[in-house]
N, C-alpha and C. Protein backbone atom coordinates (compact mmCIF):
# COMPACT_ATOMS: atom_id res chain seq x y z
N UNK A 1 -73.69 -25.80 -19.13
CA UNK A 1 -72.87 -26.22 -18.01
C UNK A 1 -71.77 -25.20 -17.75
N UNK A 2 -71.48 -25.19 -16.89
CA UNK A 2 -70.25 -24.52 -16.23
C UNK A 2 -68.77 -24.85 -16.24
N UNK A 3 -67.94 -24.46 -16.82
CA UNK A 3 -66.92 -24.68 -17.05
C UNK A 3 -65.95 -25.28 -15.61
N UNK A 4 -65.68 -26.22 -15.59
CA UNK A 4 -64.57 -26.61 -14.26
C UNK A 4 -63.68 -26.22 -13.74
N UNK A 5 -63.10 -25.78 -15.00
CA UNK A 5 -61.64 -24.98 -14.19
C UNK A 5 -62.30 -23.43 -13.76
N UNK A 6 -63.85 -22.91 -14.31
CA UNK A 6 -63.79 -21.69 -13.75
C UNK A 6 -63.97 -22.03 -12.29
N UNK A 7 -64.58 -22.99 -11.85
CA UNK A 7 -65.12 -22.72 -10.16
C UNK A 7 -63.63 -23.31 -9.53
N UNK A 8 -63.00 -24.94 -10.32
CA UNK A 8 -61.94 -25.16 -8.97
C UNK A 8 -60.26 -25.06 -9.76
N UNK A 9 -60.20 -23.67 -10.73
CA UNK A 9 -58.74 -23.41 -11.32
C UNK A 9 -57.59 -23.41 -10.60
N UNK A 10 -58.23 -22.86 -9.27
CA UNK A 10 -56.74 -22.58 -8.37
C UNK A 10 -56.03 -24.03 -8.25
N UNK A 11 -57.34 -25.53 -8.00
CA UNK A 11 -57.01 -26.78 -7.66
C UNK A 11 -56.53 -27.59 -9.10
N UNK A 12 -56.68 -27.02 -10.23
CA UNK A 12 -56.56 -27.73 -11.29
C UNK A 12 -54.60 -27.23 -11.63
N UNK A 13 -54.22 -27.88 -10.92
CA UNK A 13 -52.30 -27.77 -11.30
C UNK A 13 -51.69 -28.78 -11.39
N UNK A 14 -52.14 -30.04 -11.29
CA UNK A 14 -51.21 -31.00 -11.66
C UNK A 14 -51.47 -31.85 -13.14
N UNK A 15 -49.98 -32.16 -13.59
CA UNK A 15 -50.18 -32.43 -14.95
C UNK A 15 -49.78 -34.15 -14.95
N UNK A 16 -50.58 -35.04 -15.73
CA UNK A 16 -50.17 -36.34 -15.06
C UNK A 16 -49.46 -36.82 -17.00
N UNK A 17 -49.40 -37.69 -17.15
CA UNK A 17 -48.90 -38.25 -18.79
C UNK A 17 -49.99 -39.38 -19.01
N UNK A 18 -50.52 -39.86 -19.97
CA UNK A 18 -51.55 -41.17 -20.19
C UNK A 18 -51.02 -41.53 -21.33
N UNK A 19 -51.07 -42.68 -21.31
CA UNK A 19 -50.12 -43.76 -22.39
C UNK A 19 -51.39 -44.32 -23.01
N UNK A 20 -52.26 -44.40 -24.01
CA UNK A 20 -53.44 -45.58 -24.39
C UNK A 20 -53.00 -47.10 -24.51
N UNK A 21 -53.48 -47.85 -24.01
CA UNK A 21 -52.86 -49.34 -23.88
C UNK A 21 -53.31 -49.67 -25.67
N UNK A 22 -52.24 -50.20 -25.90
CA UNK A 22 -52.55 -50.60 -27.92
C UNK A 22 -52.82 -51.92 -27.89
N UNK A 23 -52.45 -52.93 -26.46
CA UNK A 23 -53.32 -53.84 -26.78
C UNK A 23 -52.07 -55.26 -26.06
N UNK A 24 -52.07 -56.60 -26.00
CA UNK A 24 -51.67 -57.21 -25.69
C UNK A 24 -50.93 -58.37 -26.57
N UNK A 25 -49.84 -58.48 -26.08
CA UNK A 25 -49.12 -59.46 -27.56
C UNK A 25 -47.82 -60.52 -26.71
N UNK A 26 -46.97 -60.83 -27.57
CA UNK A 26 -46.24 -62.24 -27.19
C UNK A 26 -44.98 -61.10 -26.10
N UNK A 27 -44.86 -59.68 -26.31
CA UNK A 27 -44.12 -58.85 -25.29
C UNK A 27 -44.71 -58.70 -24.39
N UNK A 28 -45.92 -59.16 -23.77
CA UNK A 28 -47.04 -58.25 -22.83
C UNK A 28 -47.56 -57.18 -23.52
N UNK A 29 -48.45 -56.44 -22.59
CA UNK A 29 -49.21 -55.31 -23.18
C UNK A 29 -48.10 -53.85 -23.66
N UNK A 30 -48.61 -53.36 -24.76
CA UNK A 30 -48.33 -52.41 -25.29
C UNK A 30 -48.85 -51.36 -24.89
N UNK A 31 -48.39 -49.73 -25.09
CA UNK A 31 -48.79 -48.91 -24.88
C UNK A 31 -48.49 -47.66 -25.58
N UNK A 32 -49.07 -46.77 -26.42
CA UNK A 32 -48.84 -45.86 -27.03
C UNK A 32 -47.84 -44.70 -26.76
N UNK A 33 -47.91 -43.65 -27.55
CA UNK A 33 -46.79 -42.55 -27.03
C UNK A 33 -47.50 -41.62 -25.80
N UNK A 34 -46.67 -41.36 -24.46
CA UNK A 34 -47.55 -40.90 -23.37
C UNK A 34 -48.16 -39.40 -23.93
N UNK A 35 -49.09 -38.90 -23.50
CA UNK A 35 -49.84 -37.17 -23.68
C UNK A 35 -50.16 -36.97 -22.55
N UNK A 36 -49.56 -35.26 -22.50
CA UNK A 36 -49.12 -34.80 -20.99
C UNK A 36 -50.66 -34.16 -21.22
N UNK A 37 -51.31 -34.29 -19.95
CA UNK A 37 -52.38 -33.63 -19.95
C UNK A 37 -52.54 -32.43 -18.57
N UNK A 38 -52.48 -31.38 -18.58
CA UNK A 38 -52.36 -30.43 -17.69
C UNK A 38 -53.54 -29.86 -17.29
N UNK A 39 -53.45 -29.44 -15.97
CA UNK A 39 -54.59 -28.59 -15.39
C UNK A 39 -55.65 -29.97 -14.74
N UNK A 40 -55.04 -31.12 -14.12
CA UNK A 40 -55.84 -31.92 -13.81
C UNK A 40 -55.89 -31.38 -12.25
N UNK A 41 -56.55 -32.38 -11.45
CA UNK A 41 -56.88 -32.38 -9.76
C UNK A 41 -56.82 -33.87 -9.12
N UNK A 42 -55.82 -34.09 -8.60
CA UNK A 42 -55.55 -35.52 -7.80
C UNK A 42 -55.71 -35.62 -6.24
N UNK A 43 -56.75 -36.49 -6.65
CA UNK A 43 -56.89 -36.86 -5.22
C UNK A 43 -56.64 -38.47 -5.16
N UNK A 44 -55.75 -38.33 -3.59
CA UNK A 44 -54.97 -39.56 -3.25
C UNK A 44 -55.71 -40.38 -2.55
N UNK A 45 -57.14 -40.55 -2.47
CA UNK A 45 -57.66 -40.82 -1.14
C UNK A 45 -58.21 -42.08 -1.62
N UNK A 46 -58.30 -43.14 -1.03
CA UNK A 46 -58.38 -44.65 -1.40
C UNK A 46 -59.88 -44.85 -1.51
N UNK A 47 -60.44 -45.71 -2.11
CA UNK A 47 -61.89 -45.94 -2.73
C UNK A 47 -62.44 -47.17 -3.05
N UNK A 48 -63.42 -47.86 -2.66
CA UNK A 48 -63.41 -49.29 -3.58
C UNK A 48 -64.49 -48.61 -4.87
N UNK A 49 -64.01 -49.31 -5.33
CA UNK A 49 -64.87 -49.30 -7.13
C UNK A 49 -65.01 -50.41 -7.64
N UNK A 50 -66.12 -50.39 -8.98
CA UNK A 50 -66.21 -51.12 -9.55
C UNK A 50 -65.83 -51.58 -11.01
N UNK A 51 -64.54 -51.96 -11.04
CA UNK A 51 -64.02 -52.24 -12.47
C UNK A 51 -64.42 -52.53 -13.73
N UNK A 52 -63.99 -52.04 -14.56
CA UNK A 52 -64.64 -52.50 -15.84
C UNK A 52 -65.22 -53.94 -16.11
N UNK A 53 -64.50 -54.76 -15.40
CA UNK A 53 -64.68 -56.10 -15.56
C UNK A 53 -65.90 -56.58 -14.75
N UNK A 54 -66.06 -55.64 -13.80
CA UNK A 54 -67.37 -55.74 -12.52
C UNK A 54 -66.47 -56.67 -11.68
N UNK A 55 -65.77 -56.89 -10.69
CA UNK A 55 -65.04 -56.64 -9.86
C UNK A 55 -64.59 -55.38 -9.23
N UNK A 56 -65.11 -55.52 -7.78
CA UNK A 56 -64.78 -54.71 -6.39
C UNK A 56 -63.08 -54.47 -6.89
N UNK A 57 -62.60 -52.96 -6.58
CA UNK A 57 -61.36 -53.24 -6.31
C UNK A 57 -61.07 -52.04 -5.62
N UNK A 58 -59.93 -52.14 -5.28
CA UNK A 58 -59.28 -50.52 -4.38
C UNK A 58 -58.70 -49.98 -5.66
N UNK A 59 -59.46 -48.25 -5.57
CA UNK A 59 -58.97 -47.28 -6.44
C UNK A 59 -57.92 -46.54 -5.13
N UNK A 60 -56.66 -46.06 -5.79
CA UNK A 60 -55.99 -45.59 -4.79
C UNK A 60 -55.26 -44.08 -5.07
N UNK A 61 -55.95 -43.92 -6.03
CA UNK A 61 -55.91 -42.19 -6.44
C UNK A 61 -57.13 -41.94 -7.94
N UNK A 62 -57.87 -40.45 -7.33
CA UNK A 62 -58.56 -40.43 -8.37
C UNK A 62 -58.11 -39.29 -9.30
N UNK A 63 -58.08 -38.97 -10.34
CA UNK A 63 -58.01 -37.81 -11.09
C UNK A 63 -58.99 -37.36 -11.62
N UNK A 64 -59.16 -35.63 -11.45
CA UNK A 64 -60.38 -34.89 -12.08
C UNK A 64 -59.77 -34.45 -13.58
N UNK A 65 -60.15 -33.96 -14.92
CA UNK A 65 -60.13 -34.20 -16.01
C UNK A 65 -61.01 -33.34 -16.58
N UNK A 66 -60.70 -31.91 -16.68
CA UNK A 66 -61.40 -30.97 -17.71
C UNK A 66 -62.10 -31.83 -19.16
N UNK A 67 -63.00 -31.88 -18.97
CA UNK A 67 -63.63 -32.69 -20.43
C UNK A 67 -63.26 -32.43 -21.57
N UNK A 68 -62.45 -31.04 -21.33
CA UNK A 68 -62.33 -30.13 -22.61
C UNK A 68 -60.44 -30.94 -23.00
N UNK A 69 -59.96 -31.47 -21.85
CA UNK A 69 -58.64 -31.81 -21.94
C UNK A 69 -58.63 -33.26 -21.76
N UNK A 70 -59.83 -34.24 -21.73
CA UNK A 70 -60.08 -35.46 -20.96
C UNK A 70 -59.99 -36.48 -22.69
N UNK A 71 -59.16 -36.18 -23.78
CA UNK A 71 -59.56 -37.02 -25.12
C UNK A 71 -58.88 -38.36 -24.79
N UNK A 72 -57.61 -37.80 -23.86
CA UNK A 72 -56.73 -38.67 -24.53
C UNK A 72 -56.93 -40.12 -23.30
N UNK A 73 -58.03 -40.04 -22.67
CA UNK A 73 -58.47 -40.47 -20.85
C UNK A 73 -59.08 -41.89 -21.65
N UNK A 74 -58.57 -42.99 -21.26
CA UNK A 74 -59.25 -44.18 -22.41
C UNK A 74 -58.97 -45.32 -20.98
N UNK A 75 -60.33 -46.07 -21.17
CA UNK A 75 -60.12 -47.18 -19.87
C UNK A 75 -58.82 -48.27 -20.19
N UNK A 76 -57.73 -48.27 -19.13
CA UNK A 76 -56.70 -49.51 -19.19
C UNK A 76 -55.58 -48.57 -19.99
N UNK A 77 -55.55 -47.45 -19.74
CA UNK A 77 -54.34 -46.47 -20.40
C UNK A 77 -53.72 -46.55 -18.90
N UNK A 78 -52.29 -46.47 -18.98
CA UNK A 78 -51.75 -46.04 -18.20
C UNK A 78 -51.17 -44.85 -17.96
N UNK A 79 -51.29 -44.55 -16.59
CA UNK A 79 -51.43 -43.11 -16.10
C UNK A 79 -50.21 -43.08 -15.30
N UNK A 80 -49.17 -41.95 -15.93
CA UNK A 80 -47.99 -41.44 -14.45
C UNK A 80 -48.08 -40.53 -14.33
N UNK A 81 -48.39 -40.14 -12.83
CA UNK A 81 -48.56 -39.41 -11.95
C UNK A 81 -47.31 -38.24 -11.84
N UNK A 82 -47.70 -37.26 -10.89
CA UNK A 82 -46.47 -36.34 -10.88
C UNK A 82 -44.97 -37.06 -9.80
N UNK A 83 -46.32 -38.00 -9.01
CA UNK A 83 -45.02 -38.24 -7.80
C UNK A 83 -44.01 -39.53 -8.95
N UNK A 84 -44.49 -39.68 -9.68
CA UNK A 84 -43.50 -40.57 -10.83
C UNK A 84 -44.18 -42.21 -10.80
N UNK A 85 -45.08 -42.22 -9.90
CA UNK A 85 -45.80 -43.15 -9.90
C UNK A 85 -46.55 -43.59 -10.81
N UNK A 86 -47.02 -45.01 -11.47
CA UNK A 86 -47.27 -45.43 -12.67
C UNK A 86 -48.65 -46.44 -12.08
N UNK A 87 -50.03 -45.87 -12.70
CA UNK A 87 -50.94 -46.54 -12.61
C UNK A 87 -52.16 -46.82 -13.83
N UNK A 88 -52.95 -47.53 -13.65
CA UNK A 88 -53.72 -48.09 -14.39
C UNK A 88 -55.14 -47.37 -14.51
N UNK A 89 -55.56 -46.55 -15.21
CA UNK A 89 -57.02 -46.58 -15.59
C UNK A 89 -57.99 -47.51 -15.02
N UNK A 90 -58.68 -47.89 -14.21
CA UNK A 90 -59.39 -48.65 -14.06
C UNK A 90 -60.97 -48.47 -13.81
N UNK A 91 -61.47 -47.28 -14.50
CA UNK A 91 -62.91 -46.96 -14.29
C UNK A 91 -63.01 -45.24 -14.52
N UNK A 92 -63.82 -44.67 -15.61
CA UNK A 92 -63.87 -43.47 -15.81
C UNK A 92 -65.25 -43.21 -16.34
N UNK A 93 -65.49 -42.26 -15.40
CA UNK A 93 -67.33 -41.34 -15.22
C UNK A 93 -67.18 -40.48 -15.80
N UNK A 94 -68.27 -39.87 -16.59
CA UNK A 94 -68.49 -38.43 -16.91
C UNK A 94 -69.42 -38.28 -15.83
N UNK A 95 -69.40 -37.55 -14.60
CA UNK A 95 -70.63 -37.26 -14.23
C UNK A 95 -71.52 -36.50 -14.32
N UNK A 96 -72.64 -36.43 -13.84
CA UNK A 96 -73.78 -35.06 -14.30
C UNK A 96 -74.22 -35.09 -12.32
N UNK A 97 -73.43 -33.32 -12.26
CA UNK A 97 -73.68 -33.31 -11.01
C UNK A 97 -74.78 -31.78 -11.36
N UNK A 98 -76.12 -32.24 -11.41
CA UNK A 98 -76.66 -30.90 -11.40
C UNK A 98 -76.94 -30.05 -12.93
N UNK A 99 -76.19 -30.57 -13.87
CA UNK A 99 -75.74 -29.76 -14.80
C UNK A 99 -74.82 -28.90 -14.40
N UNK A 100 -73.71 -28.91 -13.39
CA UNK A 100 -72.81 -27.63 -13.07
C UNK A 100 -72.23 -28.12 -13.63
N UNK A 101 -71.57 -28.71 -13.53
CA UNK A 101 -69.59 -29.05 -14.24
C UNK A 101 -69.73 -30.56 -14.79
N UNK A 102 -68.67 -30.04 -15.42
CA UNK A 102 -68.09 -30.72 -17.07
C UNK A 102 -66.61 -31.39 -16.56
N UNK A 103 -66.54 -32.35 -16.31
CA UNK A 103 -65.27 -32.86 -15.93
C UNK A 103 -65.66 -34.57 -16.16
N UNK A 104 -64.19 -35.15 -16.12
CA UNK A 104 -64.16 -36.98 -16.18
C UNK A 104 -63.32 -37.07 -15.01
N UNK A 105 -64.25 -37.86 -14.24
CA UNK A 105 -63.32 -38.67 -13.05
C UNK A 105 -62.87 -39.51 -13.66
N UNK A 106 -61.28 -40.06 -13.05
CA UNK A 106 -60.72 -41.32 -13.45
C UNK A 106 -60.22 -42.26 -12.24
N UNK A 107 -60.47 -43.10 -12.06
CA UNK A 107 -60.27 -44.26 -10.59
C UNK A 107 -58.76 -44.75 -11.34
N UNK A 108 -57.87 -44.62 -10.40
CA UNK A 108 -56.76 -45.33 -11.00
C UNK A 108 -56.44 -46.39 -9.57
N UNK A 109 -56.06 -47.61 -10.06
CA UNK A 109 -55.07 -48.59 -9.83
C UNK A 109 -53.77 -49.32 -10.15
């Protein structure tokens, strides 16, 4: 396969933070220490998907995810964005486009 950041590096500049959700308790849900993950690609463009749970929902930004940088990418982690915006994991592909590229989409809500 082809490395991702070689074909779209110029587009891979934004760095978002992912928190792993540790789980749910008598505080509400928990969430681990955030890991800045750099060299991602955000796109803002709205989507319906299908949730982990299998429920339709609106994804309303997606993030691309060097596989090589994608460990810390876990479904129901929360994700903040550069604009400071705070969202939810809600569905993540490895896809196989071709065998070209090596990347994890992530659907956030």
């Amino acid at each position: 396969m082809s490395d991702f950041g070689e074909v779209f590096d110029e587009w891979l500049t934004e760095t978002v933070e992912i928190s792993p959700r540790l789980g749910a308790g008598a505080e509400g849900v928990q969430y681990g220490e955030p890991q800045r993950i750099e060299g991602c690609m955000i796109d803002d463009s709205a989507r319906l998907i299908r949730a982990s749970d299998g429920n339709q929902i609106v994804s309303d930004t997606t993030i691309y995810v060097p596989t090589s940088r994608a460990d810390a990418v876990e479904l129901h982690a929360r994700v903040k964005l550069p604009s400071g915006r705070v969202a939810t994991a809600e569905r993540i592909a490895r896809p196989e486009v071709y065998g070209i590229f090596d990347f994890v989409v992530v659907n956030l809500a």
